[in-house]
Protein backbone atom coordinates (compact mmCIF):
# COMPACT_ATOMS: atom_id res chain seq x y z
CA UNK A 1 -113.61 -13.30 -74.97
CA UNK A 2 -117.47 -13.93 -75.26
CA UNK A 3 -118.25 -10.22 -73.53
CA UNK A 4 -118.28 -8.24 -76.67
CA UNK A 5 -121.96 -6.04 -77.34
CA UNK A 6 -123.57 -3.60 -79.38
CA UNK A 7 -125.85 -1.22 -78.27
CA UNK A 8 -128.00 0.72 -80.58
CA UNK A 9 -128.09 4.18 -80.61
CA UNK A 10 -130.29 4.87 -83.17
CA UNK A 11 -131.40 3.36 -86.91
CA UNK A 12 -133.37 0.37 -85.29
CA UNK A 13 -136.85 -0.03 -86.16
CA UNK A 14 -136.21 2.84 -88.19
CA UNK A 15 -134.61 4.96 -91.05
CA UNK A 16 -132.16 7.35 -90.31
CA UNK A 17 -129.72 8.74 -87.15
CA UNK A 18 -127.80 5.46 -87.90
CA UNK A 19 -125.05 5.48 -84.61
CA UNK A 20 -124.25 1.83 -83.02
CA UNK A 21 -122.04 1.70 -80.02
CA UNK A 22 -119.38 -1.67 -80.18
CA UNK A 23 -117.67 -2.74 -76.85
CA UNK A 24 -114.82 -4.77 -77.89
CA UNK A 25 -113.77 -3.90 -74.87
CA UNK A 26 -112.45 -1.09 -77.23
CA UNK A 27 -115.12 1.55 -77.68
CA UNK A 28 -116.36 2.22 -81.38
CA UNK A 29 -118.94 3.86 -82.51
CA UNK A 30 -119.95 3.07 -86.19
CA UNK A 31 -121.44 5.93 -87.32
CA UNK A 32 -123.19 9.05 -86.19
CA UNK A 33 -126.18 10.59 -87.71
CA UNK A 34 -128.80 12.58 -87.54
CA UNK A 35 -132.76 11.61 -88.66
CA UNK A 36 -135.12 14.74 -90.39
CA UNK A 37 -138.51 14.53 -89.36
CA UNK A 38 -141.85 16.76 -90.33
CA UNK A 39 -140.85 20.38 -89.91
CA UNK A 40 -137.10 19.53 -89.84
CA UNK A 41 -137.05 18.66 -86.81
CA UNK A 42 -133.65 16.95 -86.18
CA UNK A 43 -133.39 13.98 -84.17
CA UNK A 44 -130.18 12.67 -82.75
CA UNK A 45 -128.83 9.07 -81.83
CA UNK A 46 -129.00 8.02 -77.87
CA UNK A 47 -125.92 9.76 -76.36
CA UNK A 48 -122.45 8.28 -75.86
CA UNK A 49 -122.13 7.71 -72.11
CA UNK A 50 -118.43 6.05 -72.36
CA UNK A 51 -115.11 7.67 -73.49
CA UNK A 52 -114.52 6.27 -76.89
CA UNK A 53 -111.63 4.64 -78.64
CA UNK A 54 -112.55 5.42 -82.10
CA UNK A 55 -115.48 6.63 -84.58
CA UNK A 56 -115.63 4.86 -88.12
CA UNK A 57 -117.77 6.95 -90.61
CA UNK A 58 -119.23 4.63 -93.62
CA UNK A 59 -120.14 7.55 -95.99
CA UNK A 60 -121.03 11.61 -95.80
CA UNK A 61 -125.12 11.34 -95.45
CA UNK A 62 -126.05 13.05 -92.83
CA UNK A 63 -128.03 10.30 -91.73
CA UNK A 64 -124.93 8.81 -91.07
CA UNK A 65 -122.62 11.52 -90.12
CA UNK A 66 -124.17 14.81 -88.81
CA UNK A 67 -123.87 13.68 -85.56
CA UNK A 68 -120.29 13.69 -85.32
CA UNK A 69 -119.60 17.49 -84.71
CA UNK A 70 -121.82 17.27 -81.42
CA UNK A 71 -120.38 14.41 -80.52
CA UNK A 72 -116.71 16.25 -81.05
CA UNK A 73 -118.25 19.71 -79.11
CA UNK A 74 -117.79 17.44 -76.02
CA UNK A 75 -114.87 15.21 -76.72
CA UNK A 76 -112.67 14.82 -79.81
CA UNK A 77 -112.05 11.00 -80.88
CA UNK A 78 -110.13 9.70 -83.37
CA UNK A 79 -111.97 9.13 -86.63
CA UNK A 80 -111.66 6.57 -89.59
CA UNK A 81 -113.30 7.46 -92.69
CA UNK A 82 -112.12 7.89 -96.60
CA UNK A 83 -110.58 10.88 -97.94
CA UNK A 84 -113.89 11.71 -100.01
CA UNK A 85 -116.46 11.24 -96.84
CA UNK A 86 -114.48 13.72 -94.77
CA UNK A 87 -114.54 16.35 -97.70
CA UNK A 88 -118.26 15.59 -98.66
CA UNK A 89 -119.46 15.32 -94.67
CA UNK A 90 -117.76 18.84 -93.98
CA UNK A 91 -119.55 20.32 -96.86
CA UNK A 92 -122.57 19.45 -95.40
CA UNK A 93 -121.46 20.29 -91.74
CA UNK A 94 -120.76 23.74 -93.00
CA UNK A 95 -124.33 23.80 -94.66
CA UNK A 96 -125.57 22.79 -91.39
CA UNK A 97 -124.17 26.09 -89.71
CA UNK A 98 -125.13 27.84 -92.29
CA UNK A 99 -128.88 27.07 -91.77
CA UNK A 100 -128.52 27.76 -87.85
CA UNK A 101 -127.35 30.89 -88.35
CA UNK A 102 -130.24 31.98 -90.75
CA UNK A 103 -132.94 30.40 -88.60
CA UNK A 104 -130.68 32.12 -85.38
CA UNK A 105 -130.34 28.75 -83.67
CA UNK A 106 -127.46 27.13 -82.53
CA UNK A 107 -126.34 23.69 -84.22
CA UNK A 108 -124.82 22.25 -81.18
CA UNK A 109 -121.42 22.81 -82.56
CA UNK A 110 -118.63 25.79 -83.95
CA UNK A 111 -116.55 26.03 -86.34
CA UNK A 112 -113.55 24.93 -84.27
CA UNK A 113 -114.80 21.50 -83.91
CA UNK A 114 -114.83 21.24 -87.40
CA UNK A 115 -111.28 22.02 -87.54
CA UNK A 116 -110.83 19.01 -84.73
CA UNK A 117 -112.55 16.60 -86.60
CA UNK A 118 -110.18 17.23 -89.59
CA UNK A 119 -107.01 17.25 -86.46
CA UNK A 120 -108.68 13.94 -85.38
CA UNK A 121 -109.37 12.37 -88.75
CA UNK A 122 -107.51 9.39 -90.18
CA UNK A 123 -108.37 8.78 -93.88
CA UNK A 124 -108.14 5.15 -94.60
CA UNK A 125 -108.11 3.61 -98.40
CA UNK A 126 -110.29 0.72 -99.16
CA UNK A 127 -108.61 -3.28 -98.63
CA UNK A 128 -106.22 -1.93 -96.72
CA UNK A 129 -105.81 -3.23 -92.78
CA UNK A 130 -105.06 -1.11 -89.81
CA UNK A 131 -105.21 -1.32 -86.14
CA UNK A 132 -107.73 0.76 -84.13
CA UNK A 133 -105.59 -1.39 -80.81
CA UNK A 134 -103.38 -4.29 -79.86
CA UNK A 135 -107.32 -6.32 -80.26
CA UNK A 136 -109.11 -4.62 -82.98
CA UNK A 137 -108.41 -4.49 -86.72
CA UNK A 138 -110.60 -3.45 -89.13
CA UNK A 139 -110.75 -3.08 -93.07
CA UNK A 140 -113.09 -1.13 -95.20
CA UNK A 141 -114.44 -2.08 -98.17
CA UNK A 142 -115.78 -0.30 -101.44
CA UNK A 143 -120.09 0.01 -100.63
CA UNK A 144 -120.74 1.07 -104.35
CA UNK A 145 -123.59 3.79 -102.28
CA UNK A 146 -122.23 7.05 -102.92
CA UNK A 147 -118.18 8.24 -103.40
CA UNK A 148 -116.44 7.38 -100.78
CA UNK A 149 -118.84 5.08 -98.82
CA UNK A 150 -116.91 1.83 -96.83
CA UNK A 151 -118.96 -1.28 -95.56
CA UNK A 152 -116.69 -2.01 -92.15
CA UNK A 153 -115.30 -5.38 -91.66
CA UNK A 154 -113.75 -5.64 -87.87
CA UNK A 155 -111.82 -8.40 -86.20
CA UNK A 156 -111.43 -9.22 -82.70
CA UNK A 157 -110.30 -12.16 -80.93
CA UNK A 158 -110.14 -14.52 -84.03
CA UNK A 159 -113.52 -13.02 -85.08
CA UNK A 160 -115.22 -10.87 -87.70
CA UNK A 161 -118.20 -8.27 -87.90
CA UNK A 162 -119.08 -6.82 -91.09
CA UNK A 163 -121.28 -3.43 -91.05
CA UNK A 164 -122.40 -2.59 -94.21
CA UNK A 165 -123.43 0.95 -93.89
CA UNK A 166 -125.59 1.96 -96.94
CA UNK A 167 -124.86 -0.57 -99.79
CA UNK A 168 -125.22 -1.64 -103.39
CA UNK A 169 -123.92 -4.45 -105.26
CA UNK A 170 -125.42 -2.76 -108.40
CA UNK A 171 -123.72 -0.91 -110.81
CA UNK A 172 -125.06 2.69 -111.59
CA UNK A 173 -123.68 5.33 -113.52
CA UNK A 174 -121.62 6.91 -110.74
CA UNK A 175 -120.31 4.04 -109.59
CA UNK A 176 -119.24 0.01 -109.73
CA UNK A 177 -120.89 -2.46 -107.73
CA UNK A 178 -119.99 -3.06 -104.01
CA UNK A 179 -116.76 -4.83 -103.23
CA UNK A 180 -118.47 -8.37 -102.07
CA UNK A 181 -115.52 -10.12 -101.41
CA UNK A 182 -115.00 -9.94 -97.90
CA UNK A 183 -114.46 -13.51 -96.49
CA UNK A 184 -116.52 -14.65 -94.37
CA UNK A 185 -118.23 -13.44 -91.08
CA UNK A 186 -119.50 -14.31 -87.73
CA UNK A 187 -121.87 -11.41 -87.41
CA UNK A 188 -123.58 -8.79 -89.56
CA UNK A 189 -124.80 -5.62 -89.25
CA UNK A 190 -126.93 -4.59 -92.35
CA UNK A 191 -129.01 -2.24 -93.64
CA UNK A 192 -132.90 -3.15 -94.80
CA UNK A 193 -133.81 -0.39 -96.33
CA UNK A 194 -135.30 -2.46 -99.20
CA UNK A 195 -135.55 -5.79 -97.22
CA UNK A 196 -138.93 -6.60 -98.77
CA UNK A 197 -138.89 -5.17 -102.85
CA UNK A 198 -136.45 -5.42 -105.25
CA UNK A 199 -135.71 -2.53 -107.91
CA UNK A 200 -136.68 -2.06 -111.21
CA UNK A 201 -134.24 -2.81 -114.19
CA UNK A 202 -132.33 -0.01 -114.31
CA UNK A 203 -131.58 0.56 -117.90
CA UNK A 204 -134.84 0.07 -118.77
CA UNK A 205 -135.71 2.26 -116.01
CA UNK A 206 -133.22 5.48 -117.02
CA UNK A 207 -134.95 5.47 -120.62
CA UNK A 208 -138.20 5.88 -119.33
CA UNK A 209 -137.26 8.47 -117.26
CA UNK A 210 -135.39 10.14 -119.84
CA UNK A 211 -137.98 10.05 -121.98
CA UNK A 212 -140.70 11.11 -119.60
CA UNK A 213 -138.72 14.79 -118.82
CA UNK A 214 -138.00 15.47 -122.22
CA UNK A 215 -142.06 15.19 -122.89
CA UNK A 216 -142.77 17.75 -120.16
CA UNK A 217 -140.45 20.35 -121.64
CA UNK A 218 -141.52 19.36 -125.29
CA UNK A 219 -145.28 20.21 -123.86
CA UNK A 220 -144.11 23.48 -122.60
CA UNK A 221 -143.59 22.27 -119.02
CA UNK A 222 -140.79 22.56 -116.58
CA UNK A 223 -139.62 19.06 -115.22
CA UNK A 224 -138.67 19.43 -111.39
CA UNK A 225 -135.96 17.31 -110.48
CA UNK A 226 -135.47 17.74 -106.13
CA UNK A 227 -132.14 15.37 -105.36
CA UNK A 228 -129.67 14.61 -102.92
CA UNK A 229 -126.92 17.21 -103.18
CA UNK A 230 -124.80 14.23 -103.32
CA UNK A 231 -124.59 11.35 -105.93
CA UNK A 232 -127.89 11.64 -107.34
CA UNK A 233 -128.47 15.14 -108.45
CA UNK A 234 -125.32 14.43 -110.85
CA UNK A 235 -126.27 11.04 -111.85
CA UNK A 236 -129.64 12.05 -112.66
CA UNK A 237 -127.87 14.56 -114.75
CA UNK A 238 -125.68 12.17 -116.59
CA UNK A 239 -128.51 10.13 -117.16
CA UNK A 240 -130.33 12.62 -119.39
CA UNK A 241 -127.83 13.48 -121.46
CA UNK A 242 -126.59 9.69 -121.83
CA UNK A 243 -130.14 9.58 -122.96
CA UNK A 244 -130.06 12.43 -125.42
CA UNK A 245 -132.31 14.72 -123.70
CA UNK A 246 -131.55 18.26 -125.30
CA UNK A 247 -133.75 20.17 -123.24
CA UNK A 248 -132.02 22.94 -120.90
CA UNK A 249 -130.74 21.55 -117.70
CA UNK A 250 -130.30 23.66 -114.81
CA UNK A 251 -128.58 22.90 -111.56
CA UNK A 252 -129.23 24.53 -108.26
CA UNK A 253 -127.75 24.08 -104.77
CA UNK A 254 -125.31 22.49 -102.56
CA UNK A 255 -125.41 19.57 -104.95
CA UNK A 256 -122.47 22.03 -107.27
CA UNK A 257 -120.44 22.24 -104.52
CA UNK A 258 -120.42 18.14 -104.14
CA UNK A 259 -120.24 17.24 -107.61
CA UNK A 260 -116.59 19.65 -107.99
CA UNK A 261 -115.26 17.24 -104.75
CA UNK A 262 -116.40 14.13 -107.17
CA UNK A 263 -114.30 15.23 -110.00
CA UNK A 264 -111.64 15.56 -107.70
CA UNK A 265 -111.56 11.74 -106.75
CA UNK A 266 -111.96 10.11 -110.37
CA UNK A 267 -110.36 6.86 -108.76
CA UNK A 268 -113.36 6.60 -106.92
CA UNK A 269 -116.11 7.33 -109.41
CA UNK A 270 -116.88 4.56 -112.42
CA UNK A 271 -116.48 6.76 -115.17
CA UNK A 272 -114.95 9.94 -114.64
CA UNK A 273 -114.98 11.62 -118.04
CA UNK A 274 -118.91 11.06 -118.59
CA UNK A 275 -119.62 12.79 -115.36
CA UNK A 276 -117.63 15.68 -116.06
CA UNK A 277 -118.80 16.39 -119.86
CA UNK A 278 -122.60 15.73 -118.47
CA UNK A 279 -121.98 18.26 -116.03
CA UNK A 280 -120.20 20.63 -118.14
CA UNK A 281 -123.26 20.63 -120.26
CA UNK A 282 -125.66 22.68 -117.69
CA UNK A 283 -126.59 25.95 -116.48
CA UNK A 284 -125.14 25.70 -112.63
CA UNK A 285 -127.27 28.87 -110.75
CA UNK A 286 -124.79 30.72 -108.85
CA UNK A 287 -127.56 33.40 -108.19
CA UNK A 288 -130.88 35.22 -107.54
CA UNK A 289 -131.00 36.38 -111.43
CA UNK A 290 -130.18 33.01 -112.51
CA UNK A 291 -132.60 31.35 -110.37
CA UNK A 292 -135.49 33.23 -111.92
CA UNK A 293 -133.89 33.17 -115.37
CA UNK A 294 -134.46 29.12 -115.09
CA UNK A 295 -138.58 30.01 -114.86
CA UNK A 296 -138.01 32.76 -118.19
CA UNK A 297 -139.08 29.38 -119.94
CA UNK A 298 -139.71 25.61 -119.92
CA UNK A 299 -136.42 23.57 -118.86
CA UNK A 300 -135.15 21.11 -116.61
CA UNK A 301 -134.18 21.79 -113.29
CA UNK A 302 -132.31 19.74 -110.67
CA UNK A 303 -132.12 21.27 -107.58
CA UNK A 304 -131.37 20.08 -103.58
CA UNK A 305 -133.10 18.86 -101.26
CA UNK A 306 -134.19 15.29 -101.71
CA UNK A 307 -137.26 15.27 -99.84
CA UNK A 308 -137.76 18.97 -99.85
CA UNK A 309 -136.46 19.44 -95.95
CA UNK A 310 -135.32 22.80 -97.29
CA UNK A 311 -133.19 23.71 -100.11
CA UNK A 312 -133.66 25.95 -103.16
CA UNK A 313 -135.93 23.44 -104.96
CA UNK A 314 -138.57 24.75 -102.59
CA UNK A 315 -138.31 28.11 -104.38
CA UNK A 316 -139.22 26.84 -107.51
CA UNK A 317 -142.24 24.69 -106.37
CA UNK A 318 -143.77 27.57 -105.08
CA UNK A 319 -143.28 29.53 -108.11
CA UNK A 320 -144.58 26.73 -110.43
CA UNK A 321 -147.05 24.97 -108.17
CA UNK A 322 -150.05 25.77 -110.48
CA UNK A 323 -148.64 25.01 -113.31
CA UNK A 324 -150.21 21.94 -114.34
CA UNK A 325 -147.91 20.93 -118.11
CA UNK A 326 -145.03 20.85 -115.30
CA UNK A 327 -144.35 17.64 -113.60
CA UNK A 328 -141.76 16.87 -110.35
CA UNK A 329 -139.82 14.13 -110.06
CA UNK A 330 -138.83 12.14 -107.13
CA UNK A 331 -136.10 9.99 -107.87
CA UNK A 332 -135.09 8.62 -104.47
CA UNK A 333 -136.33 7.39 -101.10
CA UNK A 334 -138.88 10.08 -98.87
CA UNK A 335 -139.15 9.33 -95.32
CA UNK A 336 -142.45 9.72 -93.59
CA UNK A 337 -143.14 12.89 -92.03
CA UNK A 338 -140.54 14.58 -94.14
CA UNK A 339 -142.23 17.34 -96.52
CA UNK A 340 -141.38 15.09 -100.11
CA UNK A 341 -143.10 12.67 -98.22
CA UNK A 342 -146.00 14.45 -97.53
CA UNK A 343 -146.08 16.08 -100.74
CA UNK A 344 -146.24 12.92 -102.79
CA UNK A 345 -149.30 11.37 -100.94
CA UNK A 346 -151.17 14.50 -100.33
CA UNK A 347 -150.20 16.79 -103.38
CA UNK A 348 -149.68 19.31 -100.79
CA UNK A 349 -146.46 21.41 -99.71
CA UNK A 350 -145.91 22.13 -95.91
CA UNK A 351 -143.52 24.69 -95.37
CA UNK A 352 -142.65 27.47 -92.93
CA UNK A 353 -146.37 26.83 -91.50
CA UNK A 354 -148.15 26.59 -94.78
CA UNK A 355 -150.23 24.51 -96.62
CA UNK A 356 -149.92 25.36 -99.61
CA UNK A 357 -151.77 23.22 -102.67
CA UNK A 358 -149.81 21.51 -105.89
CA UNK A 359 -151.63 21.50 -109.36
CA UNK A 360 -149.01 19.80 -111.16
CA UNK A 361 -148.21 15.85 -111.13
CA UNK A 362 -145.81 13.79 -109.49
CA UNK A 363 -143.90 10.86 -110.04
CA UNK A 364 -141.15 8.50 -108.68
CA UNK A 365 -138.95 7.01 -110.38
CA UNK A 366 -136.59 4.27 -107.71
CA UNK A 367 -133.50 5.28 -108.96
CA UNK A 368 -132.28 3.70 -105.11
CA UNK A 369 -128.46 3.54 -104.20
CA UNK A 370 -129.43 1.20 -101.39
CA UNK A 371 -129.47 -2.76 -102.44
CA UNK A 372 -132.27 -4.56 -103.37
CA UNK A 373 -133.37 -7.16 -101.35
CA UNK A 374 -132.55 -10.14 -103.55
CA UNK A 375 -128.90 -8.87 -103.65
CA UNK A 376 -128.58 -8.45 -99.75
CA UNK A 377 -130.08 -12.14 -99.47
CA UNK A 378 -127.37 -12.93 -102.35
CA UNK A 379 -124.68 -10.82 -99.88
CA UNK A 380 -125.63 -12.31 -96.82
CA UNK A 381 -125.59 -16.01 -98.21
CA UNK A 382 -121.88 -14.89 -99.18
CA UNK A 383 -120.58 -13.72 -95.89
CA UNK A 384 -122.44 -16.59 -94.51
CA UNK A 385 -122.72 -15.30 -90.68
CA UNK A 386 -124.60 -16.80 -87.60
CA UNK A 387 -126.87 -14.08 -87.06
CA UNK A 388 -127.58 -10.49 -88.79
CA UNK A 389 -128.53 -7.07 -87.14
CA UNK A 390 -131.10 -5.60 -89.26
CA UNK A 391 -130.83 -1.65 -88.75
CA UNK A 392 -131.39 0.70 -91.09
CA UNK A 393 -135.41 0.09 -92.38
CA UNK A 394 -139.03 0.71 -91.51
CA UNK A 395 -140.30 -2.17 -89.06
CA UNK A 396 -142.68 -3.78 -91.26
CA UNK A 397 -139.74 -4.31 -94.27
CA UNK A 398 -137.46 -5.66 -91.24
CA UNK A 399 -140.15 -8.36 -90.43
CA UNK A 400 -140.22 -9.24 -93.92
CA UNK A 401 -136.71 -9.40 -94.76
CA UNK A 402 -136.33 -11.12 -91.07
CA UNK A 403 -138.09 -14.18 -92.51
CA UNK A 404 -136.45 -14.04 -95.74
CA UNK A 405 -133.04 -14.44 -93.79
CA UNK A 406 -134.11 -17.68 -91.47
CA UNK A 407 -134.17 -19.28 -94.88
CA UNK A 408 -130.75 -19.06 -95.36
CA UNK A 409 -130.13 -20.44 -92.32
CA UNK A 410 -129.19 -17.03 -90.60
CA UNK A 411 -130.54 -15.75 -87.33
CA UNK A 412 -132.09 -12.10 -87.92
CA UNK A 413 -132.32 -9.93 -84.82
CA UNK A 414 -134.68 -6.59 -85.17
CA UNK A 415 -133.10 -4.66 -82.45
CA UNK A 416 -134.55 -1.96 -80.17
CA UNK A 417 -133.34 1.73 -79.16
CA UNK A 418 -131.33 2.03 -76.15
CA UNK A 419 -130.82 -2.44 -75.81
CA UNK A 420 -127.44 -3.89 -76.22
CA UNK A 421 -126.58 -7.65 -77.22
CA UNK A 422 -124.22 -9.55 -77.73
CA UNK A 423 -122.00 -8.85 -80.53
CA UNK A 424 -121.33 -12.75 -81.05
CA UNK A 425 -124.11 -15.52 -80.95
């Protein structure tokens, strides 16, 4: 009693390879994920220097998850996660070896340990307690981030630690609001992703955005659209037709593959039935032809990856890049040093050694599946805890957020890389 610590692996000071190592004396990791930085160079979490009692996955990012093969190539571990994060993480797994093998790398894993982690895998509902030991317990909780996601409430020794993963207490198309209603905690380890800012309306927000593509086709323009493969490439897409745009929609990349495991979890998604018929309405590229038949003439096109770290939506910047009635929209968070990054401050496109100039504009609409700071200080006031971890944000937002906290009469605690403290104050 008293001895319990958390050491972080990664995700302090810092956005992405979220991994944070809980000695209970049980060993958990929560979470194991990778960070994408200029180049795509792929960063990792500190390693794992203990054998391990358990990994809980939150959700499928791959900040978040793409770890976990590597960390099964040298020892398999049991594995908590929902039924959609283990279908959504090994699609992108799969993508991952996919891209080795074209670049003729090695990903640090095979295919057999993907077949372990499914052997090792024990898909857990939300509200619904097990035992990880005879001295841990721990429920998860609906996140309302992407399908599937789980904030993490554990209990040892008469007392509780919430992580919250990647959260949001907002409603959005895809999905209701995160399950608040957790009791309260001693400890909390949150996210601060938007510690400092909160988001636009949303409504307000979709309309504008709506309105704003339908003008670029309308002036014989083709509206770029990079997203996340999963959650907001199809939300973006039930937004526009929610909002009556008529022009041609067409929908490239891994995001297909995500949006069929969506449809198969209805439970899980907020309104099942608008998803499918939005996505039933668009041209889904399945090939070469089809790719160039989306440039034949002005449309719409929604295509991975996020912040441009690879993906087909690179193919059609490069074919449009001088065409100034076109427009590209970012609709979700760019890292620094990643090329959407980049691209957005510098109107320039970095890829495969190249520099290559951008004559059309860009935009960003904040359509953010992360919570806004106001609601976290809302959550946290909730859970009412002694002291919160902030992971999961750039350092300057932490400090921010940090001071916001000490008014609620919280103790915030930025952590470092590579430190451990004590779980409990």
């Amino acid at each position: 009693m008293g001895k319990e610590s958390i050491s972080f692996l990664g995700a302090a000071q810092e956005v992405g390879r979220s991994s944070f190592l809980l000695d209970l004396p049980d060993k958990i990791v929560l979470d194991t994920g990778l960070k994408f930085g200029a180049e795509n160079q792929i960063e990792q979490p500190l390693p794992v220097k203990t054998n391990l009692n358990a990994v809980i996955l939150s959700h499928a990012h791959l900040d978040h998850s793409g770890n976990l093969p590597k960390l099964f190539a040298q020892a398999p571990v049991l594995t908590y996660l929902t039924s959609p994060t283990l279908d959504l993480s090994n699609l992108l797994w799969e993508d991952s070896l996919k891209i080795a093998k074209h670049n003729r790398e090695h990903a640090g894993f095979e295919p057999d340990d993907l077949f372990l982690i499914k052997k090792f895998s024990f898909e857990v509902g939300y509200k619904r307690k097990l035992s990880i030991s005879p001295n841990v317990q721990f429920e998860f909780f609906d996140a309302g981030h992407i399908l599937g996601s789980a904030m993490t409430k554990l209990s040892v020794d008469g007392k509780n630690v919430l992580y919250t993963g990647d959260y949001n207490p907002a409603d959005t198309r895809l999905h209701t609001g995160a399950d608040l209603k957790i009791g309260a905690v001693d400890t909390v380890i949150t996210e601060s992703t938007y510690g400092d800012r909160n988001h636009p309306p949303r409504k307000e927000l979709e309309a504008v955005f709506a309105e704003d593509v339908q003008n670029v086709v309308d002036r014989k323009g083709w509206a770029l659209i990079p997203s996340f493969a999963i959650g907001r490439g199809q939300e973006v897409i039930e937004i526009l037709r929610s909002h009556g745009v008529t022009a041609d929609i067409y929908y490239d990349g891994m995001g297909q593959k995500a949006a069929n495991v969506m449809l198969k979890y209805p439970q899980y998604l907020r309104d099942p039935k608008a998803l499918k018929k939005a996505l039933e309405s668009v041209f889904w590229v399945r090939s070469g032809k089809e790719r160039k038949d989306a440039l034949k003439k002005p449309c719409v096109i929604v295509a991975s990856a996020g912040m441009l770290q690879g993906g087909p939506i690179l193919f059609y910047i490069r074919k449009l890049r001088l065409e100034t009635r076109s427009k590209l929209f970012f609709t979700g968070f760019q890292a620094e040093r990643t090329a959407g990054r980049k691209l957005y401050e510098t109107h320039k496109l970095e890829i495969d050694n190249e520099s290559l100039d951008v004559a059309f504009e860009t935009v960003r609409y904040e359509f953010s599946a992360h919570a806004q700071r106001d609601d976290m200080l809302k959550a946290l006031n909730k859970w009412s805890p002694q002291r919160a971890f902030l992971v999961h944000g750039d350092p300057d937002v932490m400090n921010t957020f940090a001071e916001q906290i000490k008014g609620l009469g919280i103790k915030p605690v930025i952590p470092e890389r590579g430190k451990t403290y004590k779980l409990f104050g």
